[in-house]
PDB file of N, CA and C in Angstrom:
ATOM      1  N   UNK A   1      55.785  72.378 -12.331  1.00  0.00           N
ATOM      2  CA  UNK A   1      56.172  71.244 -13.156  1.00  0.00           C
ATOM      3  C   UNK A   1      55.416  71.339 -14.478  1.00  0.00           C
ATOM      4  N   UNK A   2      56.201  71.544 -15.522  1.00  0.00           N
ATOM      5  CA  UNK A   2      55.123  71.209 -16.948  1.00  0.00           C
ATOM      6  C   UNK A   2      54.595  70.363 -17.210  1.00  0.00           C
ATOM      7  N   UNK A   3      53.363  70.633 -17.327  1.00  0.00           N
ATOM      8  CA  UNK A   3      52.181  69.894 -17.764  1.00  0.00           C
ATOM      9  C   UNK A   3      51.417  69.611 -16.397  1.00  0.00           C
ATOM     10  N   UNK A   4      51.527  69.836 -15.352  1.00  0.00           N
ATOM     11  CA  UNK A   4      51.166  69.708 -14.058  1.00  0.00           C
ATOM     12  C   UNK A   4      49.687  70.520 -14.189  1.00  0.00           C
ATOM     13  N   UNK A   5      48.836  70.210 -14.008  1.00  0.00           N
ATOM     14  CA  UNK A   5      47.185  71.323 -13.944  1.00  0.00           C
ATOM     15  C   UNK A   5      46.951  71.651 -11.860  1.00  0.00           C
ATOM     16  N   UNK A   6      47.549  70.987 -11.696  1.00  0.00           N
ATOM     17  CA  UNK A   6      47.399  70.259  -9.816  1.00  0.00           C
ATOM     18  C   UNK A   6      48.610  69.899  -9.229  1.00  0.00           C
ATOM     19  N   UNK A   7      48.456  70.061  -7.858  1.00  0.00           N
ATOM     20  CA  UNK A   7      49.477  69.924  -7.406  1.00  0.00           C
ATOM     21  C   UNK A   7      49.059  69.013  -5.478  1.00  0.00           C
ATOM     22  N   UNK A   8      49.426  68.201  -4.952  1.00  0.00           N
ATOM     23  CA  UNK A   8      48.849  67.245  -4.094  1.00  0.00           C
ATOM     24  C   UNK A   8      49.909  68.119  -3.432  1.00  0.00           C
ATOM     25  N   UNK A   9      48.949  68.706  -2.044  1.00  0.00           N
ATOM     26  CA  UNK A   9      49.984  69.239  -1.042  1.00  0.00           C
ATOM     27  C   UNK A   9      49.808  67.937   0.428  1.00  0.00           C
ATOM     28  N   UNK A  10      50.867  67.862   0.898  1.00  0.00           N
ATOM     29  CA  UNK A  10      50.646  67.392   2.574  1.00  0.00           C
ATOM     30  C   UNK A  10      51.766  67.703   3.316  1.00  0.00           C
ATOM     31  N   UNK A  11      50.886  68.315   4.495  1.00  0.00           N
ATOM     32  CA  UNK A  11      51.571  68.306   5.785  1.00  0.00           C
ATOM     33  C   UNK A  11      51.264  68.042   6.762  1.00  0.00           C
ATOM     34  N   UNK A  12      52.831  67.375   7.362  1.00  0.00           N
ATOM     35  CA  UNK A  12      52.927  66.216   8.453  1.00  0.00           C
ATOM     36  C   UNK A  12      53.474  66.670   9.661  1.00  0.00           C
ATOM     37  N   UNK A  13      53.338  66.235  10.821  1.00  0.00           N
ATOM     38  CA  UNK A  13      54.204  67.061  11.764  1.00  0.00           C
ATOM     39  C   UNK A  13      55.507  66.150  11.943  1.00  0.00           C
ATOM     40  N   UNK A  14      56.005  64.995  10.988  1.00  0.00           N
ATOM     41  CA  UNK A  14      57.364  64.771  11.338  1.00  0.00           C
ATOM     42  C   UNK A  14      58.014  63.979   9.944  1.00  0.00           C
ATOM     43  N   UNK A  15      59.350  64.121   9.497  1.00  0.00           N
ATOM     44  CA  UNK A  15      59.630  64.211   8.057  1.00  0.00           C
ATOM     45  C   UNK A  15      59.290  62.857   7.324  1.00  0.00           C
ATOM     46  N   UNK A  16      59.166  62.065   7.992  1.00  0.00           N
ATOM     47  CA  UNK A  16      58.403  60.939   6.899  1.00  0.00           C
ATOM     48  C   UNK A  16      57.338  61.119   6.964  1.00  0.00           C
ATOM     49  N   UNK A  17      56.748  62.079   7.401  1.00  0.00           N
ATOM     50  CA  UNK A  17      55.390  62.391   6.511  1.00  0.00           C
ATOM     51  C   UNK A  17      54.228  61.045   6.709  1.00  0.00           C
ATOM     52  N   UNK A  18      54.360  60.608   8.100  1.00  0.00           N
ATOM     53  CA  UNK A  18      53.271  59.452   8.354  1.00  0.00           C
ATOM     54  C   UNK A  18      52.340  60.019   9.416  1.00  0.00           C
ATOM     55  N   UNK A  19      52.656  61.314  10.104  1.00  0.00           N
ATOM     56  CA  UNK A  19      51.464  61.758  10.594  1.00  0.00           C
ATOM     57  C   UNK A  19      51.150  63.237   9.897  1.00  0.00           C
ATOM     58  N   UNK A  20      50.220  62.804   9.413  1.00  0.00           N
ATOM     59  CA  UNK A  20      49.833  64.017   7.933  1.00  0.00           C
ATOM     60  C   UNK A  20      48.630  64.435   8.448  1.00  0.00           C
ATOM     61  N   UNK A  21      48.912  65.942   8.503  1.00  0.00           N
ATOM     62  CA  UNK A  21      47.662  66.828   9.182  1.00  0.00           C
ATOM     63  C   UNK A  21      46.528  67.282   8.140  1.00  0.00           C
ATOM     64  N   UNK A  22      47.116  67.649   6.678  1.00  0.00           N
ATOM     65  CA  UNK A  22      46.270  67.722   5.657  1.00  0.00           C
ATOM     66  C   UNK A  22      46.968  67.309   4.500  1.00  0.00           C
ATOM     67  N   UNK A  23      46.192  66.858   3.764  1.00  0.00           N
ATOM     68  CA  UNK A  23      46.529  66.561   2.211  1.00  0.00           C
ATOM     69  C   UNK A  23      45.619  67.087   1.504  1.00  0.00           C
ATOM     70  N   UNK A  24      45.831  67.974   0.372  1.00  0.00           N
ATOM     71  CA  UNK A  24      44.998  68.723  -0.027  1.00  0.00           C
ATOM     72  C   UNK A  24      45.464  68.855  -1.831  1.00  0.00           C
ATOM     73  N   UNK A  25      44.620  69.158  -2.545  1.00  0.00           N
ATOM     74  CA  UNK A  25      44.732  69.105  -3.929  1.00  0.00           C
ATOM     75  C   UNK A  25      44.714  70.550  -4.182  1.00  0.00           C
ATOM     76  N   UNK A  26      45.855  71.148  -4.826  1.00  0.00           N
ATOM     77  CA  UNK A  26      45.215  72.946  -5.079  1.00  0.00           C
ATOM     78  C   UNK A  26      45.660  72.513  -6.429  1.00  0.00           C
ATOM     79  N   UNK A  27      44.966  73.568  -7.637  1.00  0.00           N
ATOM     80  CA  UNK A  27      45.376  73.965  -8.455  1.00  0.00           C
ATOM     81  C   UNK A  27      47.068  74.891  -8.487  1.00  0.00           C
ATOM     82  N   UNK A  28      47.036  74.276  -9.815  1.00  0.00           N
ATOM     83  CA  UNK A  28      49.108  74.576 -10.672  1.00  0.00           C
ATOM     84  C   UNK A  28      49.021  76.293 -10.326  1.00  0.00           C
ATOM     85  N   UNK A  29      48.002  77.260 -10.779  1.00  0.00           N
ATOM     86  CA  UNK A  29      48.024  78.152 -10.946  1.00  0.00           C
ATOM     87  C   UNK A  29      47.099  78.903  -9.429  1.00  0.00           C
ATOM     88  N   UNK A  30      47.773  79.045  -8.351  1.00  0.00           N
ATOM     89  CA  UNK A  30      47.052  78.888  -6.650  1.00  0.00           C
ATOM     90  C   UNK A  30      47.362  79.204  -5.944  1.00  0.00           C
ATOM     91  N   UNK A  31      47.240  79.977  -4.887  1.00  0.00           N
ATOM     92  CA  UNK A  31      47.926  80.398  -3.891  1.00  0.00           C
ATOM     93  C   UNK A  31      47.266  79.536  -3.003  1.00  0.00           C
ATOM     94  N   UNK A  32      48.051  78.748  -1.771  1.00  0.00           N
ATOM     95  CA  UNK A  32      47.347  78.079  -0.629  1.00  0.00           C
ATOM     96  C   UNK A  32      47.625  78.242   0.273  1.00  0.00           C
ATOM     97  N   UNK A  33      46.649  78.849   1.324  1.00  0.00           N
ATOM     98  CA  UNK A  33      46.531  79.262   2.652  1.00  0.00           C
ATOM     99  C   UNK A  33      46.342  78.433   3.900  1.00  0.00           C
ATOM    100  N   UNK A  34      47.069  77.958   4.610  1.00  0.00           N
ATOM    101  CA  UNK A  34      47.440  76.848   5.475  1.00  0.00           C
ATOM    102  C   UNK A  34      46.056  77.297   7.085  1.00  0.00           C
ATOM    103  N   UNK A  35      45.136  76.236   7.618  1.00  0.00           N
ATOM    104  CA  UNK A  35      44.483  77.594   8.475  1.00  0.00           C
ATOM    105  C   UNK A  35      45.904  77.333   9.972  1.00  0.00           C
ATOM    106  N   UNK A  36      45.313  78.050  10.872  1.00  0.00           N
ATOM    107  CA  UNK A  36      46.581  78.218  11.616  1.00  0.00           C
ATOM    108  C   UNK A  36      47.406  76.451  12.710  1.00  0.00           C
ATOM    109  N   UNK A  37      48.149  76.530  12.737  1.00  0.00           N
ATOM    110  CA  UNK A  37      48.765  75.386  13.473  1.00  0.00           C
ATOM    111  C   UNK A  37      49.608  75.594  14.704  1.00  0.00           C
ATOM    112  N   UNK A  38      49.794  74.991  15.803  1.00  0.00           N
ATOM    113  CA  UNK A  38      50.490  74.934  16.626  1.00  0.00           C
ATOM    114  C   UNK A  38      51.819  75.770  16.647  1.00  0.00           C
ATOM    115  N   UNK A  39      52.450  76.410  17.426  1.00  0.00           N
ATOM    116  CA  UNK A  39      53.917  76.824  17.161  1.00  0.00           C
ATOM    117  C   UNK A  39      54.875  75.054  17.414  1.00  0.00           C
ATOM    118  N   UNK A  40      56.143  75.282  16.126  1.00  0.00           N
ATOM    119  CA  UNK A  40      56.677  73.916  15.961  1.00  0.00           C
ATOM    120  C   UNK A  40      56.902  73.636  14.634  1.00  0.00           C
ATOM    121  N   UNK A  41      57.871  72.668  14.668  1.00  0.00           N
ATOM    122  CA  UNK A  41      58.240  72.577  13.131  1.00  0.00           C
ATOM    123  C   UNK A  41      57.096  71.460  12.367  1.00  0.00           C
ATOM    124  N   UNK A  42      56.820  71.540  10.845  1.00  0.00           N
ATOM    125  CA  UNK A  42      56.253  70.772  10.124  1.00  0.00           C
ATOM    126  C   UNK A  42      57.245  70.711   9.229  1.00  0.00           C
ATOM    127  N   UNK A  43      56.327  69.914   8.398  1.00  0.00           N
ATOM    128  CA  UNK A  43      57.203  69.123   7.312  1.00  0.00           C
ATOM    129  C   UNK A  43      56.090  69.138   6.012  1.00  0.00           C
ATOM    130  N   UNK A  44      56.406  69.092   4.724  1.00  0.00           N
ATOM    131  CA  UNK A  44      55.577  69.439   3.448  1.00  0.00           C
ATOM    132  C   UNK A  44      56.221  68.814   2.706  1.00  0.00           C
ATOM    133  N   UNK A  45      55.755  68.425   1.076  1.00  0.00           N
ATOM    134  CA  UNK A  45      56.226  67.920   0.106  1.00  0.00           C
ATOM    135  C   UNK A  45      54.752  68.607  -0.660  1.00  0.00           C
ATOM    136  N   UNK A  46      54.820  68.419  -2.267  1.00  0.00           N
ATOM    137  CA  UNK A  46      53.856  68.784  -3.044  1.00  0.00           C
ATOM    138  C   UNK A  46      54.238  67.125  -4.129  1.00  0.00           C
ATOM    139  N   UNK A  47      52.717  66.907  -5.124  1.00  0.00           N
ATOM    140  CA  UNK A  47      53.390  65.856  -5.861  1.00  0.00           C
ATOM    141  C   UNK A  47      52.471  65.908  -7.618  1.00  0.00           C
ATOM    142  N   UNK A  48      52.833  66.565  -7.917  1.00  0.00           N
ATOM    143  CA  UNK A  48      52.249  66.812  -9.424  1.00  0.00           C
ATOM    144  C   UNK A  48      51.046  66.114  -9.968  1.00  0.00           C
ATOM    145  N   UNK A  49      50.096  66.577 -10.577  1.00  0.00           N
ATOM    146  CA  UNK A  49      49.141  65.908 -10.904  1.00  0.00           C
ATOM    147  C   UNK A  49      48.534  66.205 -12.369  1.00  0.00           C
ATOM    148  N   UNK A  50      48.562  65.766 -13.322  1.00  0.00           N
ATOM    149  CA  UNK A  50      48.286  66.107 -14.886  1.00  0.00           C
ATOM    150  C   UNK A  50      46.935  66.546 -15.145  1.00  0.00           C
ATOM    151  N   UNK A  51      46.907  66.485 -16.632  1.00  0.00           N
ATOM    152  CA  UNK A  51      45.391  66.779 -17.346  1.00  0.00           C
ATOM    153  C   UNK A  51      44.423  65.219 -16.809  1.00  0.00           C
ATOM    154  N   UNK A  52      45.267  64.706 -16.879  1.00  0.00           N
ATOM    155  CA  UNK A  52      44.532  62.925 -16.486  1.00  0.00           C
ATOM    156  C   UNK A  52      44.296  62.087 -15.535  1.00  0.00           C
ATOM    157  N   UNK A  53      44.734  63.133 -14.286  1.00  0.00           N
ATOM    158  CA  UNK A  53      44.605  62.737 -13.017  1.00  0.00           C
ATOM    159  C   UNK A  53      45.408  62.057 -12.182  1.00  0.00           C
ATOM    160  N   UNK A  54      46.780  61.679 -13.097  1.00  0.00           N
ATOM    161  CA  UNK A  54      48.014  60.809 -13.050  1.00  0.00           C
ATOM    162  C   UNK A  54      48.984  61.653 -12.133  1.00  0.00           C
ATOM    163  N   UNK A  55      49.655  60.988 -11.276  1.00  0.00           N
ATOM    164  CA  UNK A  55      50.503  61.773 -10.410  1.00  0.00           C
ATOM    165  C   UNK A  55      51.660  61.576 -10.426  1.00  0.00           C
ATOM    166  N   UNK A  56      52.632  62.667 -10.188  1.00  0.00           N
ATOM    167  CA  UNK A  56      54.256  62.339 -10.515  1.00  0.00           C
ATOM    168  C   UNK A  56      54.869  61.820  -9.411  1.00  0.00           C
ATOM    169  N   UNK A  57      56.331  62.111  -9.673  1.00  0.00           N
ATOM    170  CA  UNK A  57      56.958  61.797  -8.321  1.00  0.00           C
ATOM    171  C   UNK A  57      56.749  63.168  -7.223  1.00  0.00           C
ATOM    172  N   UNK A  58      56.979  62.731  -6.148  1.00  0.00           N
ATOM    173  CA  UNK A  58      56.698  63.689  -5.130  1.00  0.00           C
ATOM    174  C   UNK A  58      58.279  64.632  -5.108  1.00  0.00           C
ATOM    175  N   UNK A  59      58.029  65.707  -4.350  1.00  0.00           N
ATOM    176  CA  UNK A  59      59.096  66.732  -4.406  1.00  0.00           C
ATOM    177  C   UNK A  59      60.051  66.345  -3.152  1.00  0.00           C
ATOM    178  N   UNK A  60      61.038  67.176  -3.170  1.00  0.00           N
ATOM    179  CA  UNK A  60      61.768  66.588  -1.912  1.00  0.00           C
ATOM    180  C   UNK A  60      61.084  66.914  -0.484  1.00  0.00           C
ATOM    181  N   UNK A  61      61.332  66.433   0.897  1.00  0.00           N
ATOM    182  CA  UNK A  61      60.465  67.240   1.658  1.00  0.00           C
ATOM    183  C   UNK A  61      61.091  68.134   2.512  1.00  0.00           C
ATOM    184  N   UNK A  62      60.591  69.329   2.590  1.00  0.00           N
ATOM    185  CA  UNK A  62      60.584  70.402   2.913  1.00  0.00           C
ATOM    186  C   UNK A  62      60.544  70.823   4.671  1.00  0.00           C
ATOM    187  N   UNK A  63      60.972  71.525   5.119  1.00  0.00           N
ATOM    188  CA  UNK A  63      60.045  71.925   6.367  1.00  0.00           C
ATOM    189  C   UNK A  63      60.069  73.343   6.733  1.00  0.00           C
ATOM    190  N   UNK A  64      59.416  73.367   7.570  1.00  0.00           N
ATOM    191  CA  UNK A  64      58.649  75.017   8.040  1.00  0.00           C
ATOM    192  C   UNK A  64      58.305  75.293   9.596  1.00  0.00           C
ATOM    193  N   UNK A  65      58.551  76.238   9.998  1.00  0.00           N
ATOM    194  CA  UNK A  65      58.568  76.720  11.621  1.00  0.00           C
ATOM    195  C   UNK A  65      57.931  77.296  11.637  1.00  0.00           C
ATOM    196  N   UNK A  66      56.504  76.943  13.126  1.00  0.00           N
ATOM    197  CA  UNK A  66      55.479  77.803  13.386  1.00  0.00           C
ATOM    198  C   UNK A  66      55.606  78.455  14.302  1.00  0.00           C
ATOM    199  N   UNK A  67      56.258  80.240  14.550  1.00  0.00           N
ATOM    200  CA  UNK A  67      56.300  80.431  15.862  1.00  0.00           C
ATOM    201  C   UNK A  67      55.171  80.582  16.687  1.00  0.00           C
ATOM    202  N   UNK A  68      55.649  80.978  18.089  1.00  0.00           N
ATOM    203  CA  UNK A  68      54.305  81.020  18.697  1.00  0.00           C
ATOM    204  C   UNK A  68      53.831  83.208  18.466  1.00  0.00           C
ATOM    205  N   UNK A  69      52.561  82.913  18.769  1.00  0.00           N
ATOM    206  CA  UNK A  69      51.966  84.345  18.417  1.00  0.00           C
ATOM    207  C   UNK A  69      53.029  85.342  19.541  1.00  0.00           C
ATOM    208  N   UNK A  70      52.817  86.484  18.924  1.00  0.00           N
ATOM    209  CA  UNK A  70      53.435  87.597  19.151  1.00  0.00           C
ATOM    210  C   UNK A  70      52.566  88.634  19.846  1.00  0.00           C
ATOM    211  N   UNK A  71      52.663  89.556  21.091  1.00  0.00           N
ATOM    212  CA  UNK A  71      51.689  90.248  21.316  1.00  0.00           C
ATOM    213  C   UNK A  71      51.077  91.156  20.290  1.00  0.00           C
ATOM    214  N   UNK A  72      49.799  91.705  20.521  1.00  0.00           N
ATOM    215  CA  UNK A  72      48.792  92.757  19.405  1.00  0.00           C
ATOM    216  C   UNK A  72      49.834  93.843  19.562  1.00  0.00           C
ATOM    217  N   UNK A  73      50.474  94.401  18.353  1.00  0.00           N
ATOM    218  CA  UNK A  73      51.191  95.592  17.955  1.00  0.00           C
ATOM    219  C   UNK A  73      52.579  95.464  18.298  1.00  0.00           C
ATOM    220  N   UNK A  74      53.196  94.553  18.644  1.00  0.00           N
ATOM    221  CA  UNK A  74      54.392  93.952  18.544  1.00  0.00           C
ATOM    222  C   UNK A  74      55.140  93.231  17.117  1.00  0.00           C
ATOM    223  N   UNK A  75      56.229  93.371  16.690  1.00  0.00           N
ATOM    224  CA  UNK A  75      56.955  92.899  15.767  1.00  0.00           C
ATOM    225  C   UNK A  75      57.780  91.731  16.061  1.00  0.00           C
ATOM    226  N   UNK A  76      57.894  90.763  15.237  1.00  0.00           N
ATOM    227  CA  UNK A  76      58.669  89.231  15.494  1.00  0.00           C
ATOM    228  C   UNK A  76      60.233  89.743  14.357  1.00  0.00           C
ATOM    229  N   UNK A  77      59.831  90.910  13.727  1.00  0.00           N
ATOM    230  CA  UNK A  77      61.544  90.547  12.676  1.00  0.00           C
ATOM    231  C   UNK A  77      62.080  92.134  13.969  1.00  0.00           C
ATOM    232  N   UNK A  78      63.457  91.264  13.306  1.00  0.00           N
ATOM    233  CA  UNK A  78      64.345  92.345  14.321  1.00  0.00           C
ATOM    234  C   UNK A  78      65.213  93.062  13.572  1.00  0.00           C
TER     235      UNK A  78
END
């Protein structure tokens, strides 16, 4: 988002986003590394944050599938 310096991440394990596992502030310019979670679907949104600490509207929300682990030296794509 222009002019964005920050970006407010959270994730919830169900889409209204009222049981929120982390909320976290990364920088505009960031890669963010989630630590590991349950196999199961979550749910995410991000919500802009300026030079002034002011926050935008939030993004639409998103979701994401955690499978479960795979054996050591085994492949999950087919």
């Amino acid at each position: 988002v222009k002019g964005a310096t920050g970006y407010l991440f959270t994730l919830a394990k169900d889409k209204e986003l009222t049981r929120i596992l982390t909320r976290t502030e990364v920088p505009a310019r960031a890669e963010y590394t989630m630590g590991l979670y349950n196999a199961g679907q979550y749910y995410w949104r991000v919500q802009p944050i300026d030079e002034k600490g002011l926050t935008g509207p939030y993004s639409a929300t998103h979701s994401l599938v955690v499978g479960a682990p795979t054996a050591a030296g085994s492949s999950a794509a087919q």
